[in-house]
N, C-alpha and C. Protein backbone atom coordinates (compact mmCIF):
# COMPACT_ATOMS: atom_id res chain seq x y z
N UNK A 1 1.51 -3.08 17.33
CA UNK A 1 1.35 -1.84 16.60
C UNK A 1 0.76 -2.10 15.21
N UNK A 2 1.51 -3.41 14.52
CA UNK A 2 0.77 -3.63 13.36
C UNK A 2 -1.12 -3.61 13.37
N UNK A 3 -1.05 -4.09 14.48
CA UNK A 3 -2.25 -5.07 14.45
C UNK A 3 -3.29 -3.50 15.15
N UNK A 4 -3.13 -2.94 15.40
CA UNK A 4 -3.40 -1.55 15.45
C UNK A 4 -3.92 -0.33 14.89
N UNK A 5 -3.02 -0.80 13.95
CA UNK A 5 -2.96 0.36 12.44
C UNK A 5 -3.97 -0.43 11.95
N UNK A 6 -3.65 -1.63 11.45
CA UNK A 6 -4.95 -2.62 10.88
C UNK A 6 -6.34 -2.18 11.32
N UNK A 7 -6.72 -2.01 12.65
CA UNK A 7 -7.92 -1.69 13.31
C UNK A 7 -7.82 -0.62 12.78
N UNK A 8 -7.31 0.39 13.06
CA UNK A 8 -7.63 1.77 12.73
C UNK A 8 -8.05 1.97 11.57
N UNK A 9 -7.43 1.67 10.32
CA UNK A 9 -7.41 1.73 9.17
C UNK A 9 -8.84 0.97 8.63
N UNK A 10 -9.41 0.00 9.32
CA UNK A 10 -10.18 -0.86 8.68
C UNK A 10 -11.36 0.15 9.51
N UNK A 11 -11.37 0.52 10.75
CA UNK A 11 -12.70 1.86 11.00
C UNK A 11 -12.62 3.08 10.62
N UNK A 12 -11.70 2.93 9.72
CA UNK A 12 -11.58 4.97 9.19
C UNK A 12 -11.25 5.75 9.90
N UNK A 13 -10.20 5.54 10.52
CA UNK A 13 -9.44 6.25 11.70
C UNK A 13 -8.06 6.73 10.33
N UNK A 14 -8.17 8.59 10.86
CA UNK A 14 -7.07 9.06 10.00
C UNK A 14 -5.68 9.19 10.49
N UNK A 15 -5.05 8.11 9.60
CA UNK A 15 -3.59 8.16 10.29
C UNK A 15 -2.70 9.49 9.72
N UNK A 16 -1.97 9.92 11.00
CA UNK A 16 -1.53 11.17 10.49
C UNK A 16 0.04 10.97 10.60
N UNK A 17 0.64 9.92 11.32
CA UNK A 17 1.89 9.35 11.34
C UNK A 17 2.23 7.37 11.94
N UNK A 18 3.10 7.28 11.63
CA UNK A 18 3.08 5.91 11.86
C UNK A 18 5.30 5.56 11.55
N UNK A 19 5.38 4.91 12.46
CA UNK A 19 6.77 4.72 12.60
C UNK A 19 7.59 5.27 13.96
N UNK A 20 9.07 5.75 13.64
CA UNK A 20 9.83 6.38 14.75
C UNK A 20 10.08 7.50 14.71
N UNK A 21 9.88 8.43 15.46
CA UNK A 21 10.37 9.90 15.70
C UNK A 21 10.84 10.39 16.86
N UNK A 22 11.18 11.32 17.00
CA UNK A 22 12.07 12.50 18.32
C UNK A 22 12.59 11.30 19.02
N UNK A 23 13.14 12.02 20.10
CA UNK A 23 14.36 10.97 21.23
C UNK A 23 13.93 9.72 21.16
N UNK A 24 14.89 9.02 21.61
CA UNK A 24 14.91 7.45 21.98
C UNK A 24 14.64 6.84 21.01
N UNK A 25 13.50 5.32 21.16
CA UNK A 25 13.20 4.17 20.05
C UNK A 25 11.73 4.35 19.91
N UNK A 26 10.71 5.16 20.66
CA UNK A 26 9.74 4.26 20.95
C UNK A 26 8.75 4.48 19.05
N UNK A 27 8.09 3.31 19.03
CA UNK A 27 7.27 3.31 17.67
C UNK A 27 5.80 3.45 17.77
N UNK A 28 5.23 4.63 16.95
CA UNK A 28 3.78 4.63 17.24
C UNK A 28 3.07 5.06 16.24
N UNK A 29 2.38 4.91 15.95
CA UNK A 29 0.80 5.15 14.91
C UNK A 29 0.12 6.10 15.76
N UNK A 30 0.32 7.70 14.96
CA UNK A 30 -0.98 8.39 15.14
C UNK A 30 -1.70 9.02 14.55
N UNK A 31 -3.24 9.11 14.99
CA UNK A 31 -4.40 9.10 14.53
C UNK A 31 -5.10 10.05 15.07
N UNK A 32 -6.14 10.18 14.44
CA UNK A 32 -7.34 11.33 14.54
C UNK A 32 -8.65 10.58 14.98
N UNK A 33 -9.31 10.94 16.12
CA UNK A 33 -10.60 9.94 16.60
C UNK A 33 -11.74 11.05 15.80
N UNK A 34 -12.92 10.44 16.24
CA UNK A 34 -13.71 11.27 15.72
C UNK A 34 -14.06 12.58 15.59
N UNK A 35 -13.95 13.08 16.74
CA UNK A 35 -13.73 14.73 17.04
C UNK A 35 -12.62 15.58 17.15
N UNK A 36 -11.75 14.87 16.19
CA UNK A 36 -10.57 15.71 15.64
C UNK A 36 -9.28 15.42 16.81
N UNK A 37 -9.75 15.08 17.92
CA UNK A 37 -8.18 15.27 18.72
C UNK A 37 -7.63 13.67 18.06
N UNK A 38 -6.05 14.19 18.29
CA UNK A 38 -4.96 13.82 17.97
C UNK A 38 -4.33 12.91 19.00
N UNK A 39 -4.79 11.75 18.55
CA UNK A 39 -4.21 10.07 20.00
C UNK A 39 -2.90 9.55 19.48
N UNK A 40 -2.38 9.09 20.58
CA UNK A 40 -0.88 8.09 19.66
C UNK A 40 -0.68 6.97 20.64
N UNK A 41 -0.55 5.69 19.90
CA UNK A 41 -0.13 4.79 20.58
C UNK A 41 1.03 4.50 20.38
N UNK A 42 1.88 3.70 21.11
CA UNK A 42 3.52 3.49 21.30
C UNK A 42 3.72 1.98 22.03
N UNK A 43 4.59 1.58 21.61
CA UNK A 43 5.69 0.44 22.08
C UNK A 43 7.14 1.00 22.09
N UNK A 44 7.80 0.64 22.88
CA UNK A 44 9.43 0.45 23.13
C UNK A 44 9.65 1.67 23.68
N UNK A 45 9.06 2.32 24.50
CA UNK A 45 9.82 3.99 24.59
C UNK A 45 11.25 3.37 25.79
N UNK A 46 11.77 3.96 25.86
CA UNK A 46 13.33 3.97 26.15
C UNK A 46 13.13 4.62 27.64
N UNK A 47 13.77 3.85 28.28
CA UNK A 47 13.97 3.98 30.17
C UNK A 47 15.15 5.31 30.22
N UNK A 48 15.11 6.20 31.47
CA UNK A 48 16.46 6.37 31.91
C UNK A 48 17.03 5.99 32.31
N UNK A 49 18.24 5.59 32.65
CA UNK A 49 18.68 4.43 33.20
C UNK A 49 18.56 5.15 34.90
N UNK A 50 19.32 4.25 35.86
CA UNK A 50 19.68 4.56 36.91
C UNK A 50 20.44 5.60 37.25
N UNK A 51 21.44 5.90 36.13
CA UNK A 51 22.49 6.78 36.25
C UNK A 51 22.28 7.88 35.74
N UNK A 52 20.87 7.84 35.21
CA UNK A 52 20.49 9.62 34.11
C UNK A 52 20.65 9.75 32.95
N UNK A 53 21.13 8.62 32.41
CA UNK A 53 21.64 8.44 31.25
C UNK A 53 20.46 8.03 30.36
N UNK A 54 20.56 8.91 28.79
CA UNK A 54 19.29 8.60 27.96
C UNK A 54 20.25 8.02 27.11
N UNK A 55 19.36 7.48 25.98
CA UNK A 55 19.87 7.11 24.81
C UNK A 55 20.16 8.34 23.81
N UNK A 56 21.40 8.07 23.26
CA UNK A 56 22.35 9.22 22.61
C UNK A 56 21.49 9.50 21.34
N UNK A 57 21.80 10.72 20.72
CA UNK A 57 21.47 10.97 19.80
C UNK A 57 21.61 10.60 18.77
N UNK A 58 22.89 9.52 18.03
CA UNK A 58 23.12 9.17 17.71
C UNK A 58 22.93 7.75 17.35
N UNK A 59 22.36 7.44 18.19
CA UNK A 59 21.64 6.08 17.86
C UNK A 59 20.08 6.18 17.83
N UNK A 60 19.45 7.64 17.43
CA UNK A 60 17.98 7.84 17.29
C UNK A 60 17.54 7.12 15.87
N UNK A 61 16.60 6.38 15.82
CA UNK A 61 16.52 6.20 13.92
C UNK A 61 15.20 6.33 13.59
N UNK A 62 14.97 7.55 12.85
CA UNK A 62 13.37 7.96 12.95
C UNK A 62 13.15 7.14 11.47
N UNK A 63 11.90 6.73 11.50
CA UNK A 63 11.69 6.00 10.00
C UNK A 63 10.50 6.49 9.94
N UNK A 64 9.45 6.30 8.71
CA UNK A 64 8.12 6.91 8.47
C UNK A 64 6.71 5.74 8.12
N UNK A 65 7.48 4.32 8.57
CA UNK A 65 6.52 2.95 8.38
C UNK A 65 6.81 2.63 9.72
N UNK A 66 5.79 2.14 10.07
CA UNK A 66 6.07 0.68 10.91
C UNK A 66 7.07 -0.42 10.62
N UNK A 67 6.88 -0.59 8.89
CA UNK A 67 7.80 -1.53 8.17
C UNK A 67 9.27 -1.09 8.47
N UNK A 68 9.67 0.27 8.01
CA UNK A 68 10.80 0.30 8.23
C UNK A 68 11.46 0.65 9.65
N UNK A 69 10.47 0.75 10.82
CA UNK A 69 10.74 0.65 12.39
C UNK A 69 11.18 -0.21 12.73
N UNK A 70 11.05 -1.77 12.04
CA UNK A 70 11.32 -3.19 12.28
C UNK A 70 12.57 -2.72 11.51
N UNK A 71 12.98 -2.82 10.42
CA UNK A 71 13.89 -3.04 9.73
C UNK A 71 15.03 -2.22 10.16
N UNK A 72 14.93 -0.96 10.91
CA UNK A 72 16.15 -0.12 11.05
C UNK A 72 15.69 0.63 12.98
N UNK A 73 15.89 -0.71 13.24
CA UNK A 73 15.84 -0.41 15.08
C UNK A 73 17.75 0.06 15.46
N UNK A 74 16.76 0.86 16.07
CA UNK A 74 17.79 1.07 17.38
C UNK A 74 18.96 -0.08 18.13
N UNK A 75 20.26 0.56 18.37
CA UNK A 75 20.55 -0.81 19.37
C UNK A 75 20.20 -1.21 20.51
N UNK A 76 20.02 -2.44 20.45
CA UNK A 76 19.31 -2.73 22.03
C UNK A 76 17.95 -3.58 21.57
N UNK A 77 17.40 -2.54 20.56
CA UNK A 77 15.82 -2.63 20.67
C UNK A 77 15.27 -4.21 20.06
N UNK A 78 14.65 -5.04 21.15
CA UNK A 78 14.27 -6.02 19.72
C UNK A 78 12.92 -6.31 19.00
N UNK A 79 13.04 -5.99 17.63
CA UNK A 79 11.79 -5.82 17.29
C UNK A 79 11.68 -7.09 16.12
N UNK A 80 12.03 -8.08 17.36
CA UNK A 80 11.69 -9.42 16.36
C UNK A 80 10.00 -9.42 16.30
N UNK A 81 9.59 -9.80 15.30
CA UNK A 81 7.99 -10.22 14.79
C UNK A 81 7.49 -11.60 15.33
N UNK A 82 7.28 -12.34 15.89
CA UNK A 82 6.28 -13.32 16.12
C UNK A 82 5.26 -14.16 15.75
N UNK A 83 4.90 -13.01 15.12
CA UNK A 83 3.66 -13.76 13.71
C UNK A 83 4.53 -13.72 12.42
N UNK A 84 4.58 -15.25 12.46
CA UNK A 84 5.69 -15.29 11.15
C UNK A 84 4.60 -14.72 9.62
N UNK A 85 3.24 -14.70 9.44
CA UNK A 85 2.94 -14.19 8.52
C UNK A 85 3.23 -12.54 8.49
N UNK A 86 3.06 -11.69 9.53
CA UNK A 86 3.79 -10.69 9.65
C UNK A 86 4.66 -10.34 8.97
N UNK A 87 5.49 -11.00 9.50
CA UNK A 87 7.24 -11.41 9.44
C UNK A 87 7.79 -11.23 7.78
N UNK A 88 6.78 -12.38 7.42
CA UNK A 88 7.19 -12.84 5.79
C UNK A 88 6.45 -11.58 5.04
N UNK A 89 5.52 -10.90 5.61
CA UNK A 89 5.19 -9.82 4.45
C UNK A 89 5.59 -8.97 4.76
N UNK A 90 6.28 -8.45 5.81
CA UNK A 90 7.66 -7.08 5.88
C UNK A 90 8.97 -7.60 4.89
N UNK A 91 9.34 -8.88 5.31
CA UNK A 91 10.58 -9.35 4.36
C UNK A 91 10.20 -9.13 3.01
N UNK A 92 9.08 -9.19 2.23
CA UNK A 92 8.66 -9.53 1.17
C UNK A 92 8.43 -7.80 0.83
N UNK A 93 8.35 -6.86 1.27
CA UNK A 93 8.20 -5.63 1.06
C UNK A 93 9.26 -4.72 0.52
């Protein structure tokens, strides 16, 4: 997702949200393409389980960064980083 926003941002793609919102975990950056419609990409959206069961409301955590999507996940969710330069400039934020 980082690496995403990066693209977008570096072709002048208008971001109009970026982070977590409504039910579940999932995290996404969205944007405006050239002719105005409204795209969103996503990681982590949240399964039903077998039994019908969603994730409670109570464990929803909407944030308004990507940065703070990492920093204030959901339980369950793991949003360890990989690219430790990543990594070190969210910590450093």
């Amino acid at each position: 997702m980082f690496r995403a926003r990066e693209h977008l941002r570096n072709h002048g793609a208008k971001i109009v949200f970026e982070g977590r919102r409504r039910a579940g975990c999932q995290v996404s950056v969205e944007f405006l393409d050239p002719d105005g419609h409204h795209l969103e990409l996503y990681w982590g959206v949240d399964q039903i389980g077998y039994d019908g069961r969603s994730r409670p409301a109570e464990e929803w955590r909407q944030t308004l960064t990507l940065e703070d999507a990492v920093r204030i996940a959901p339980p369950g969710q793991d949003t360890t980083l990989h690219d430790k330069a990543l990594g070190d400039r969210i910590a450093a934020d």
